[in-house]
Protein backbone atom coordinates (compact mmCIF):
# COMPACT_ATOMS: atom_id res chain seq x y z
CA UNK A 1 0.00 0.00 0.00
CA UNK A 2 1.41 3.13 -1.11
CA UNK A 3 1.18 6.47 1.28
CA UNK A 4 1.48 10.15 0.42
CA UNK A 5 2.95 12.33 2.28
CA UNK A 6 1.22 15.16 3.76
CA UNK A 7 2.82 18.79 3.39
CA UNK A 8 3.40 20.71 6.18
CA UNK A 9 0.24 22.41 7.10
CA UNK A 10 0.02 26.43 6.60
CA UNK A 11 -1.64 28.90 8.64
CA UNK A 12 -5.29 30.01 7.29
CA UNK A 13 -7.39 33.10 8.42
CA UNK A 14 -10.57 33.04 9.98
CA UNK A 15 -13.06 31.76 7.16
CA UNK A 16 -15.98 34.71 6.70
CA UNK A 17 -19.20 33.16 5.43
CA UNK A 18 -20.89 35.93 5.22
CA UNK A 19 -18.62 37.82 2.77
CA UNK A 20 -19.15 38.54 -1.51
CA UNK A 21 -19.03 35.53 -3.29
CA UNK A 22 -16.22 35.44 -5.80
CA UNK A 23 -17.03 37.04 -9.39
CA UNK A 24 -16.34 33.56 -11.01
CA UNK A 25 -15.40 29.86 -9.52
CA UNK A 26 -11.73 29.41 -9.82
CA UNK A 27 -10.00 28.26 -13.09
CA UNK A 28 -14.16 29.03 -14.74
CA UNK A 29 -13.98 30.86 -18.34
CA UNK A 30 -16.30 33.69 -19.43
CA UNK A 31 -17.72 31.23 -22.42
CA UNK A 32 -21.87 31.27 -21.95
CA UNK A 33 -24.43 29.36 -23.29
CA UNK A 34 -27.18 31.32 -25.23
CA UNK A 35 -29.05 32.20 -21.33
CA UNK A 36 -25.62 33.79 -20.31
CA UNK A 37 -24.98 31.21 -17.42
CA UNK A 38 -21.52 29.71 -18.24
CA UNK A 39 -21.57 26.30 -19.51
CA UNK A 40 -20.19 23.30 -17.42
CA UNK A 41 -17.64 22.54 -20.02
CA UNK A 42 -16.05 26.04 -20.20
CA UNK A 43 -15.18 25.35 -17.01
CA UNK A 44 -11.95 23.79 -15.79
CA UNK A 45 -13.01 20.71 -13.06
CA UNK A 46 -13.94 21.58 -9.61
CA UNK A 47 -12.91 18.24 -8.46
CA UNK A 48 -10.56 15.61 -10.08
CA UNK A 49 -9.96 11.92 -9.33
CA UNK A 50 -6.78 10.29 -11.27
CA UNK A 51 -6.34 6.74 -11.03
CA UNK A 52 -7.57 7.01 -7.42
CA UNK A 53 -7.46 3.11 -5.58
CA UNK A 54 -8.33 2.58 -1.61
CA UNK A 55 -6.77 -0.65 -0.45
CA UNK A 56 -7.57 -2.14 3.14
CA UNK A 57 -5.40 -5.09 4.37
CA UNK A 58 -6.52 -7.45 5.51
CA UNK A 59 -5.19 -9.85 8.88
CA UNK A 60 -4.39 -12.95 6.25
CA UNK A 61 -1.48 -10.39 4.73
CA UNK A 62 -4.07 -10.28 1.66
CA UNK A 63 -5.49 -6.86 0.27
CA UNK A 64 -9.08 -5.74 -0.25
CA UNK A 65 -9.27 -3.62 -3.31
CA UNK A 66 -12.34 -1.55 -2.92
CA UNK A 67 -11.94 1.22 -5.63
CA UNK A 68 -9.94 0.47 -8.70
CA UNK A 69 -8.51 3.18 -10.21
CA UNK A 70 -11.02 5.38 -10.14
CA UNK A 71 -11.00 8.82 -12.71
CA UNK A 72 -13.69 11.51 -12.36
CA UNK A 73 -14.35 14.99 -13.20
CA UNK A 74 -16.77 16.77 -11.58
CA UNK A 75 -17.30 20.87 -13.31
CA UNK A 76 -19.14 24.02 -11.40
CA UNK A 77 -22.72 23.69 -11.91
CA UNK A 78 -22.38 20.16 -12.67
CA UNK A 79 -24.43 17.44 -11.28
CA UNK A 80 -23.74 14.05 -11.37
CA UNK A 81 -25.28 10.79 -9.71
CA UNK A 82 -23.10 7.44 -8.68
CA UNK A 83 -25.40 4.34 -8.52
CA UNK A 84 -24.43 1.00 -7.21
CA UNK A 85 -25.33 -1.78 -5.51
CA UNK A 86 -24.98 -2.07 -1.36
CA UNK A 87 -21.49 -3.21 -0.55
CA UNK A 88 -20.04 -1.31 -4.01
CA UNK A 89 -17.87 1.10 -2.51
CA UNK A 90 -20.47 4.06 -2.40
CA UNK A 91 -19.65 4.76 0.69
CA UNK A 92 -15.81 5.34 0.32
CA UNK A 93 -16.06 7.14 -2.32
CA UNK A 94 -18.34 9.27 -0.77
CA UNK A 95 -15.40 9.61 2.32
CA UNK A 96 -12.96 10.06 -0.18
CA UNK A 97 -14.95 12.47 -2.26
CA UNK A 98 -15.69 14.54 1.10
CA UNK A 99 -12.27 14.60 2.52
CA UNK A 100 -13.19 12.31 5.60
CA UNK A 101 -10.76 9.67 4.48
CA UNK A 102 -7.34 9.41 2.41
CA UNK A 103 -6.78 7.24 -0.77
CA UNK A 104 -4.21 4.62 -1.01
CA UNK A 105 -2.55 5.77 -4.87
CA UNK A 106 -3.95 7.98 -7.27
CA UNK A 107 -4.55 11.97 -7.66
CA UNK A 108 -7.93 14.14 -6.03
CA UNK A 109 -7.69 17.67 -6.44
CA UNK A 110 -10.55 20.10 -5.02
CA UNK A 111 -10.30 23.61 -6.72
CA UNK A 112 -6.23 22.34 -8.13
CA UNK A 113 -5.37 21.69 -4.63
CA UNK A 114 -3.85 18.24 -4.15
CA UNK A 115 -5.54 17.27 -0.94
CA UNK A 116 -3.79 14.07 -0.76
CA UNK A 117 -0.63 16.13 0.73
CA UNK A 118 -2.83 18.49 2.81
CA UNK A 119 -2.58 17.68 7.14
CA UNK A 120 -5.70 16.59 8.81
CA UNK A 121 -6.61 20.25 9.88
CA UNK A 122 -6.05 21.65 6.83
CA UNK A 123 -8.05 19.04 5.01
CA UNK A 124 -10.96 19.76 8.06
CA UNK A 125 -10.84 23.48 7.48
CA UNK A 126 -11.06 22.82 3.46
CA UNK A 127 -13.69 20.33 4.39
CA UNK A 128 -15.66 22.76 5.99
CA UNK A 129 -15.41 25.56 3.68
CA UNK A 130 -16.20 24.51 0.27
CA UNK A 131 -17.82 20.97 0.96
CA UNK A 132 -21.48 20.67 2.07
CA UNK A 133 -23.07 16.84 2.55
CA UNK A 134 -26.73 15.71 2.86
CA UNK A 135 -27.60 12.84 3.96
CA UNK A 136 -30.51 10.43 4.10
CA UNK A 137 -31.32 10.74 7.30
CA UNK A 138 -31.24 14.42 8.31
CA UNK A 139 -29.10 14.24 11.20
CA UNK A 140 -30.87 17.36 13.00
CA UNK A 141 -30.37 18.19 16.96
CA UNK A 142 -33.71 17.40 17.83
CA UNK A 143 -33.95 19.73 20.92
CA UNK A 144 -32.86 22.97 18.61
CA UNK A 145 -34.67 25.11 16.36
CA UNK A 146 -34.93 24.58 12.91
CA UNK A 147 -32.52 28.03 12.94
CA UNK A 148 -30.74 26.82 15.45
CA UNK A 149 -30.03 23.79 13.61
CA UNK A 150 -29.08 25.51 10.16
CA UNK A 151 -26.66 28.07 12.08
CA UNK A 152 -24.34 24.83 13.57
CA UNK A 153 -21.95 25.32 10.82
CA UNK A 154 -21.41 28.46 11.57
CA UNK A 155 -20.97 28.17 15.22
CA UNK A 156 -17.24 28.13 15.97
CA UNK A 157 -16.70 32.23 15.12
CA UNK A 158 -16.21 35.39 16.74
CA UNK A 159 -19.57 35.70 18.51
CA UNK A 160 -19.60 39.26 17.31
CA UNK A 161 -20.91 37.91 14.17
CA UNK A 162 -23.70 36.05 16.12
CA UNK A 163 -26.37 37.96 14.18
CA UNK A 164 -24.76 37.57 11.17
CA UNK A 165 -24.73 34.09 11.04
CA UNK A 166 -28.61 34.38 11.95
CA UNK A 167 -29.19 36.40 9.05
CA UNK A 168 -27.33 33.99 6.83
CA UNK A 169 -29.22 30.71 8.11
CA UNK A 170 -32.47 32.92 8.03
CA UNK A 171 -31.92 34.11 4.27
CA UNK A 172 -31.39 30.18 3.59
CA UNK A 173 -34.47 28.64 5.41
CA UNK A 174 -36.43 31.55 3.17
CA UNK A 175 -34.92 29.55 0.05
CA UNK A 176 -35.83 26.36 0.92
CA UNK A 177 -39.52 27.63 2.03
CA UNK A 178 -39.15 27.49 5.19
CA UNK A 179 -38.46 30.73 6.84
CA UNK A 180 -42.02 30.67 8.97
CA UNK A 181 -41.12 27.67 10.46
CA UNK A 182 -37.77 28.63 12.14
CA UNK A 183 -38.38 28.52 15.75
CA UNK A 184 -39.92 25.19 15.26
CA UNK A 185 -38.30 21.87 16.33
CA UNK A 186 -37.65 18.93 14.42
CA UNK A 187 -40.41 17.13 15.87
CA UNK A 188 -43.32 19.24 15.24
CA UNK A 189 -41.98 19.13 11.07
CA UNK A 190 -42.74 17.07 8.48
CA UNK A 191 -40.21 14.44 6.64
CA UNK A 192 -39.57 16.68 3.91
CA UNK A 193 -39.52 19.87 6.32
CA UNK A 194 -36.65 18.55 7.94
CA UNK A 195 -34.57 17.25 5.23
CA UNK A 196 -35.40 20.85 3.30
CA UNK A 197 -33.68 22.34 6.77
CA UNK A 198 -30.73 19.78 6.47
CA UNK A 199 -30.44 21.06 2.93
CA UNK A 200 -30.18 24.69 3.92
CA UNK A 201 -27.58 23.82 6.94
CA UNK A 202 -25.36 22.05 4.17
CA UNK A 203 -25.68 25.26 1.65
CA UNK A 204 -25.40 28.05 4.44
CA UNK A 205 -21.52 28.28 4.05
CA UNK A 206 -22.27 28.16 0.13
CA UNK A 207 -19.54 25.24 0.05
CA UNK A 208 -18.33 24.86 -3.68
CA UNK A 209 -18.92 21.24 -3.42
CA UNK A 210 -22.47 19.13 -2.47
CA UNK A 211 -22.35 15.79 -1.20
CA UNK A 212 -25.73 14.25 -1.25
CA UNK A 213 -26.10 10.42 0.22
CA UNK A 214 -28.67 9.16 -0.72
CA UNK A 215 -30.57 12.41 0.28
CA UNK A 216 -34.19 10.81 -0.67
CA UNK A 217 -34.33 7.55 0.95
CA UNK A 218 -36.42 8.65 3.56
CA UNK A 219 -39.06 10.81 1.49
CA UNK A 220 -41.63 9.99 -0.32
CA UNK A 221 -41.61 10.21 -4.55
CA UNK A 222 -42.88 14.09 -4.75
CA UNK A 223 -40.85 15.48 -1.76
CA UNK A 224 -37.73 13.62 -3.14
CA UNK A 225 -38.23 15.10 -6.01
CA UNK A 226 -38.51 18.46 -4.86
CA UNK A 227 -35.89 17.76 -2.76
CA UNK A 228 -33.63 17.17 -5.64
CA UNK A 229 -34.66 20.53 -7.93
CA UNK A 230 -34.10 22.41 -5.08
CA UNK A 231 -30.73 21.09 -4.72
CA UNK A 232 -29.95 21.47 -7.97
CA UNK A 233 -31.17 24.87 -8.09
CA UNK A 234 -28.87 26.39 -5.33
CA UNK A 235 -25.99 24.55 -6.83
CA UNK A 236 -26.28 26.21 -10.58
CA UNK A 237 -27.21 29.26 -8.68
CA UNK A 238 -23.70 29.78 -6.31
CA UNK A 239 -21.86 27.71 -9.02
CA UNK A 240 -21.42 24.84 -7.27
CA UNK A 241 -21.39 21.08 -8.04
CA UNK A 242 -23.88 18.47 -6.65
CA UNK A 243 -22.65 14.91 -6.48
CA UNK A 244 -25.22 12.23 -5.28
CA UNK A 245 -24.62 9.01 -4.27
CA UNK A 246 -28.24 6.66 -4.44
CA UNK A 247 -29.22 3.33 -5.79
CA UNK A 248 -32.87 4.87 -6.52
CA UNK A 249 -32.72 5.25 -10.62
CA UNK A 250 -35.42 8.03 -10.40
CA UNK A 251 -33.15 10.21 -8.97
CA UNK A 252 -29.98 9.41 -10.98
CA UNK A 253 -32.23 10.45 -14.19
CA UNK A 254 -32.33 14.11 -12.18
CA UNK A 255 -29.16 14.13 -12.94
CA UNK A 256 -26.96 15.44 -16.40
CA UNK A 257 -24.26 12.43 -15.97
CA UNK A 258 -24.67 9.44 -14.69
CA UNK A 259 -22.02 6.61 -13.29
CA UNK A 260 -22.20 3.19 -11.74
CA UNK A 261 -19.74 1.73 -9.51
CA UNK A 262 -19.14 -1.65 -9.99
CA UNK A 263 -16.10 -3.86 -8.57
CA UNK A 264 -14.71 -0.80 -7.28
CA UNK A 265 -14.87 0.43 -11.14
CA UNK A 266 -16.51 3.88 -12.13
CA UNK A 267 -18.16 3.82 -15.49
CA UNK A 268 -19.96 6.47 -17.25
CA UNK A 269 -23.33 4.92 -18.29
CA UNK A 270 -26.70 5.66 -18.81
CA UNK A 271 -30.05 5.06 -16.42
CA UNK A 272 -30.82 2.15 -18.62
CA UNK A 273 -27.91 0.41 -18.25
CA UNK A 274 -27.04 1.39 -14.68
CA UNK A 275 -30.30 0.24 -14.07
CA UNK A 276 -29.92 -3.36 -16.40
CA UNK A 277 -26.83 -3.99 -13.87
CA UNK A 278 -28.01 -3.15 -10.71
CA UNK A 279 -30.84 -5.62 -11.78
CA UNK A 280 -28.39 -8.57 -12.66
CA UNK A 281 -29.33 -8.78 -15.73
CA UNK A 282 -25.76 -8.12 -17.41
CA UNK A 283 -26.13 -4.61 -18.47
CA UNK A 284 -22.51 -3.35 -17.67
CA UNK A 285 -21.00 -6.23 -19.80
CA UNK A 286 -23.76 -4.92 -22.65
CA UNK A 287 -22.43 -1.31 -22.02
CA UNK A 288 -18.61 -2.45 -22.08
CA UNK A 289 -19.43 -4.26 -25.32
CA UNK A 290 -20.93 -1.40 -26.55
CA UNK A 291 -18.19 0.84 -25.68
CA UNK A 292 -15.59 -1.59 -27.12
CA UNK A 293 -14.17 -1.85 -23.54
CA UNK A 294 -13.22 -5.78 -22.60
CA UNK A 295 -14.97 -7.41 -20.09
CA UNK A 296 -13.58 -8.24 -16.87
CA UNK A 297 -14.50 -10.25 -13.57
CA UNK A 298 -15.58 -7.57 -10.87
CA UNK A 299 -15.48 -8.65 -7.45
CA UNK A 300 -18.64 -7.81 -4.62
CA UNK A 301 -17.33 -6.08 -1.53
CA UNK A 302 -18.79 -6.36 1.74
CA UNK A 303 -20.75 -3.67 3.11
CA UNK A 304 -18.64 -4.06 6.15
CA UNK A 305 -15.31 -2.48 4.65
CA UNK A 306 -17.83 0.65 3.16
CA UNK A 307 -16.86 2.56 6.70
């Protein structure tokens, strides 16, 4: 198992969430589509995967591959889903993607930073700063307010900027609908109340990158749904890219690019076939074929090793 080594970590100012955002995403051209928004492929990626692997050994000296040289680009304003069975490696790519763990070989650079050489608090402060996640179940501190909830990013800061950061998580539970119910709890709102709140903690620090897991699985079709525009909405509006991880096909067709991890593999398919192979019924070996790739033996991993 190869390791790289971090750098040595560098001082960084106080983060400000509540200042401008930037005239233009970093490394993003002035090339527009006929609307005037810039089009995803002027832009140069947001986040890039090279030949990224994560290896776990295991105690009979053998090694579990779980991804296999994985490549991904990922533009502003993109959004992409990653389907795949339980026990595919969703999960660690999702840690991987979101900074929370390290890769064994291979390149990932967030905004041309290599993060593989960052330290662990300069990886937590990036984390923080430009990555927001959602997940399926909405995580929210059931004995705070749905404000109170959507300011907890926000609350390691100068508590002169206290009403600041209420402002910010006010103007964001407005977006998602929800500014009348703000001093409410988590228990007196509905399913898709409280993931629309866990959606507006994730975009309050208007992170450059949003992780979604599986940010549905707990709603019903029509809230998902609107769950989904919503996110995609925000993201195209503060130029960021939305990554979701699901097995749910409905919401992968939300997407503009699909993939399906399989064997620890990333492909770039379609619904149809991502959804012909998580059926069983052979669609990635159709795809490959159709693709001219050669077929290969892919190997199920455990969801135990997905941590």
């Amino acid at each position: 198992m190869s390791h790289v080594a971090p750098e040595p970590d560098s001082p960084a100012g106080p983060f400000d969430p509540f200042g401008p955002a930037p005239d233009a995403p970093v490394g993003t051209s002035r090339e527009t589509t006929d609307a005037g928004l810039p089009t995803v492929e002027a832009a140069t990626p947001l986040l890039e995967m090279s030949g990224v692997t994560r290896e776990v050994p295991l105690p009979n000296r053998e090694t579990l591959h779980i991804l296999r040289g994985i490549d991904l680009r990922v533009h502003p304003r993109d959004h992409i889903a990653i389907v795949g069975r339980s026990g595919s490696g969703k999960t660690t790519l999702m840690n991987l993607l979101g900074l929370i763990d390290r890769q064994t070989s291979g390149e990932l650079l967030l905004d041309g930073q290599d993060v593989a050489r960052m330290r662990d608090s300069r990886r937590a402060r990036l984390r923080g700063r430009s990555i927001g996640f959602v997940f399926q179940q909405f995580n929210l501190l059931p004995g705070r307010t749905a404000l109170e909830n959507v300011m907890m990013p926000m609350l390691y800061g100068d508590a002169r900027q206290f009403w600041n950061r209420r402002r910010a998580a006010m103007e964001m539970l407005d977006r998602v609908g929800l500014a009348d119910r703000a001093e409410q709890k988590p228990g007196r709102l509905s399913g898709g109340e409280q993931q629309r709140v866990a959606v507006a903690r994730a975009l309050v620090r208007r992170p450059r990158l949003i992780l979604a897991d599986e940010p549905t699985g707990a709603l019903d079709v029509t809230t998902g749904e609107a769950v989904m525009a919503l996110l995609d909405e925000i993201a195209r509006e503060s130029d960021a890219a939305l990554v979701t991880i699901t097995h749910d096909l409905q919401v992968a067709a939300l997407s503009r690019r699909t993939y399906l991890l399989d064997g620890g593999v990333l492909h770039d398919v379609d619904v149809d076939h991502a959804g012909a192979a998580l059926a069983g019924t052979g669609g990635i070996r159709a795809h490959r074929a159709a693709v001219g790739e050669a077929s290969t033996t892919s190997t199920s991993i455990g969801p135990e090793v997905q941590r």
